[in-house]
Every structure is written in C-alpha cells, then in structure tokens.
C-alpha atoms as a PDB file:
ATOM      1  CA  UNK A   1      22.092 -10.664   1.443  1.00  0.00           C
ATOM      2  CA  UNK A   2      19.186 -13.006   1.069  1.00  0.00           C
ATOM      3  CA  UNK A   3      16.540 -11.966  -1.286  1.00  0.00           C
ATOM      4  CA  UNK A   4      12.878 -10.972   0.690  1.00  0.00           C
ATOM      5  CA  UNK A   5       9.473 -12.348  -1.206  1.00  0.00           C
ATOM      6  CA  UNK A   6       6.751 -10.047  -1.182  1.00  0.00           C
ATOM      7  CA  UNK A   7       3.786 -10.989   1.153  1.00  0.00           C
ATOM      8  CA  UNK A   8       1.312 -12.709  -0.549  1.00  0.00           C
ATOM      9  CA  UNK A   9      -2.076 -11.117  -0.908  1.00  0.00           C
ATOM     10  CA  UNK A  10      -4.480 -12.230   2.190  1.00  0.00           C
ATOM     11  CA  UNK A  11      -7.228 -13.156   0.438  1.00  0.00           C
ATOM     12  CA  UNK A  12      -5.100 -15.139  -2.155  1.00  0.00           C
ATOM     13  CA  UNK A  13      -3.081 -16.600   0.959  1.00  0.00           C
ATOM     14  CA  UNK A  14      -6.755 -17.598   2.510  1.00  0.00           C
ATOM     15  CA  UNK A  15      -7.867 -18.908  -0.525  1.00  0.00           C
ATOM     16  CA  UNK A  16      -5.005 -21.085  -0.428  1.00  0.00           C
ATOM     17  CA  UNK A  17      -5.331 -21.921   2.907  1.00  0.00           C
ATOM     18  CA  UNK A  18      -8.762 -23.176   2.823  1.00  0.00           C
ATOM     19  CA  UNK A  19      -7.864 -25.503  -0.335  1.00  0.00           C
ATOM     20  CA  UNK A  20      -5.116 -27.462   1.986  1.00  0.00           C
ATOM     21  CA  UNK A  21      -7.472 -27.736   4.318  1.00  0.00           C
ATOM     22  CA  UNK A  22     -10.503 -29.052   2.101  1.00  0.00           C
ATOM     23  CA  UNK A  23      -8.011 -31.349   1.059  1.00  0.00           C
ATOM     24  CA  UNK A  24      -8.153 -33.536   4.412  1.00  0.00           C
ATOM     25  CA  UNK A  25     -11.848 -35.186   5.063  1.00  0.00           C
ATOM     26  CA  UNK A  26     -11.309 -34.747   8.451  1.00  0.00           C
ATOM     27  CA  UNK A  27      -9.798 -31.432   8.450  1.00  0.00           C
ATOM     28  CA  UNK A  28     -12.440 -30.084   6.496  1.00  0.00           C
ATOM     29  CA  UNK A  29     -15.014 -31.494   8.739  1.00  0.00           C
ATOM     30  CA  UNK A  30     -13.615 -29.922  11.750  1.00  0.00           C
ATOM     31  CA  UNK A  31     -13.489 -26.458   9.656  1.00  0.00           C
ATOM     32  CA  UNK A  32     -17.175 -27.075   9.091  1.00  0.00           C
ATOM     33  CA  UNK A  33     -18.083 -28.590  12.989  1.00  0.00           C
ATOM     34  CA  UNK A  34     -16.109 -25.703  14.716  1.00  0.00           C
ATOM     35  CA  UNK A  35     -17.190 -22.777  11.833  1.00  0.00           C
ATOM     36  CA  UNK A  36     -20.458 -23.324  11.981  1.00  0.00           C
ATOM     37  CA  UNK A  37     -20.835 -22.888   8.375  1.00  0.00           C
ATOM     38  CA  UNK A  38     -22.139 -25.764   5.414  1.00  0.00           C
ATOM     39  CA  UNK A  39     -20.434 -26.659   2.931  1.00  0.00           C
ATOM     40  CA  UNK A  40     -22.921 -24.080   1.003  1.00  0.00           C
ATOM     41  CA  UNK A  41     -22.275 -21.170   3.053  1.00  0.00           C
ATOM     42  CA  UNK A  42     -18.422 -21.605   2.071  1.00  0.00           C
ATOM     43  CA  UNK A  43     -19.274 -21.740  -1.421  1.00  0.00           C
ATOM     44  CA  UNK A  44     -21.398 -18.859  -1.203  1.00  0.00           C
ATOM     45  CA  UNK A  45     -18.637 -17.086   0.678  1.00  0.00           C
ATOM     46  CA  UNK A  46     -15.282 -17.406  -0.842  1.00  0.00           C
ATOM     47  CA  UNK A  47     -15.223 -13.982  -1.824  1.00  0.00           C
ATOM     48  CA  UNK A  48     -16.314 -13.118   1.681  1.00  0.00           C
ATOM     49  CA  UNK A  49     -13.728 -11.262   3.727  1.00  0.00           C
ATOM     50  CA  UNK A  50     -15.718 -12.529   6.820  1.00  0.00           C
ATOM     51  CA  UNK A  51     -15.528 -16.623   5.581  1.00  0.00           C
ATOM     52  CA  UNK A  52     -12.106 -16.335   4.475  1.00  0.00           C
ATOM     53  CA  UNK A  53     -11.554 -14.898   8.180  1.00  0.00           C
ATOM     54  CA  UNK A  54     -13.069 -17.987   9.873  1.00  0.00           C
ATOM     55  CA  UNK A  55     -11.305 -20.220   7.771  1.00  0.00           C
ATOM     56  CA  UNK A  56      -7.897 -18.255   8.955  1.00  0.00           C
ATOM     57  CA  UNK A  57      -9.093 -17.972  12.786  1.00  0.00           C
ATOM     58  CA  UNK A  58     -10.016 -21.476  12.320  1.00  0.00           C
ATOM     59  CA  UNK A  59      -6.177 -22.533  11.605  1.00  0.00           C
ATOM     60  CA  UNK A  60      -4.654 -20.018  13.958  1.00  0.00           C
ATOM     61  CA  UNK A  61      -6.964 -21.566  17.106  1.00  0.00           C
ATOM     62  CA  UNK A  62      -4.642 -24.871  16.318  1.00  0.00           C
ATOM     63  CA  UNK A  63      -1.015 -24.495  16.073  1.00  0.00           C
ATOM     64  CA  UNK A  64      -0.335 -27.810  14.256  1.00  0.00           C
ATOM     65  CA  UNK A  65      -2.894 -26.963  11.551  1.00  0.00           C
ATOM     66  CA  UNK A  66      -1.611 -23.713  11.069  1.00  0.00           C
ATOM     67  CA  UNK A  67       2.387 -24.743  10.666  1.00  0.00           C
ATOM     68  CA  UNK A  68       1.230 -27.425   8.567  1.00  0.00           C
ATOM     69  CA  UNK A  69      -0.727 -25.427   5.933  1.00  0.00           C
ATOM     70  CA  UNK A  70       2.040 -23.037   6.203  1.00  0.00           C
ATOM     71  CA  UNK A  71       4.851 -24.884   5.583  1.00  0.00           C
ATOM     72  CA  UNK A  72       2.318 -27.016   2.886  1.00  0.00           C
ATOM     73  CA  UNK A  73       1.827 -23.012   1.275  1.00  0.00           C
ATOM     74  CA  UNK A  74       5.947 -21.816   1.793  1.00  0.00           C
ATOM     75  CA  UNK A  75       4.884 -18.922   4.309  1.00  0.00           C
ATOM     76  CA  UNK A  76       5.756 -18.308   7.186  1.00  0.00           C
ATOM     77  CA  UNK A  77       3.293 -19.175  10.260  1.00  0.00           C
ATOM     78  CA  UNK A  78       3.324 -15.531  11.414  1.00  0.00           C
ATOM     79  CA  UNK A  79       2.450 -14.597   7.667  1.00  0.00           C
ATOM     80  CA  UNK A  80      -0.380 -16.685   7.636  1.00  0.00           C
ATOM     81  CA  UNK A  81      -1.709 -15.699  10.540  1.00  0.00           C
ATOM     82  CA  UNK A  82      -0.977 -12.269   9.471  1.00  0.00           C
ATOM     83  CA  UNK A  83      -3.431 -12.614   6.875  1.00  0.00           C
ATOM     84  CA  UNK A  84      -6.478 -12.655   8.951  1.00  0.00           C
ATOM     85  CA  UNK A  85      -5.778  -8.650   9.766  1.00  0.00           C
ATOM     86  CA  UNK A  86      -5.050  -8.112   6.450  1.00  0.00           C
ATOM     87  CA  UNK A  87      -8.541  -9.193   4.916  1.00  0.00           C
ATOM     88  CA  UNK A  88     -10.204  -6.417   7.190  1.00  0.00           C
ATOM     89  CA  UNK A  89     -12.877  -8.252   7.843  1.00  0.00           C
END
C-alpha cells in the first residue's frame, strides 16, 4: 500500500506557487497584467489570504500554468487548486 503525503498547508502551497511563477519574466508579468496588482501590492500582501488567492485563481484560469507549477512543486493539480478554498479568503 502506497504511503499518502499530507496536504501541504495552502498558504505555504501559495507561497510556493507564486515563487515559480515570479521566477518567469513573462509569467510574472502576466500575474501582474491580469491581477491587477504592482509589484508593491504583492509585497505588501504575501501574508494576505486575498493576494495569495489571486495568485492561485490566477494559475487555475490557465491549465498549462497550473500543471506546470504543480508538477514544478510535486502536488497534484487538483491539490493546488485545492488550495485556493483552503486559504478562506
């Protein structure tokens, strides 16, 4: 019987999210084009269950992004789109 991981902790697994995709220039500007927010506001909101929301709604609106970063984090897609709920924002 294969061992099951726990789920990661959403905000952890947003945190980590939004670091794969900060590490593409043009990923990152699309996060910031389609968001809305400056690179400012997402410093000022990384603690934010609300920023680390739009960062996860931002993946989940385009599938390639969002099996990318998960297979890039070792999560499942569903997990990481699971997240978003999970930060009750």
């Amino acid at each position: 019987m294969r061992e099951r991981t726990p789920k990661a902790d959403p905000q952890a697994l947003a945190l980590a999210a939004l670091g794969w995709l900060l590490a593409d220039d043009d990923r990152a500007g699309r996060l910031l084009a389609l968001t809305g927010m400056t690179p400012e506001d997402l410093r000022a909101g990384l603690g934010e269950p609300a920023t680390l929301g739009a960062v996860l709604d931002f993946l989940c609106a385009h599938e390639p992004d969002l099996v990318a970063a998960a297979d890039a984090l070792g999560v499942p897609p569903a997990e990481l789109a699971a997240a978003r709920e999970g930060l009750g924002a």
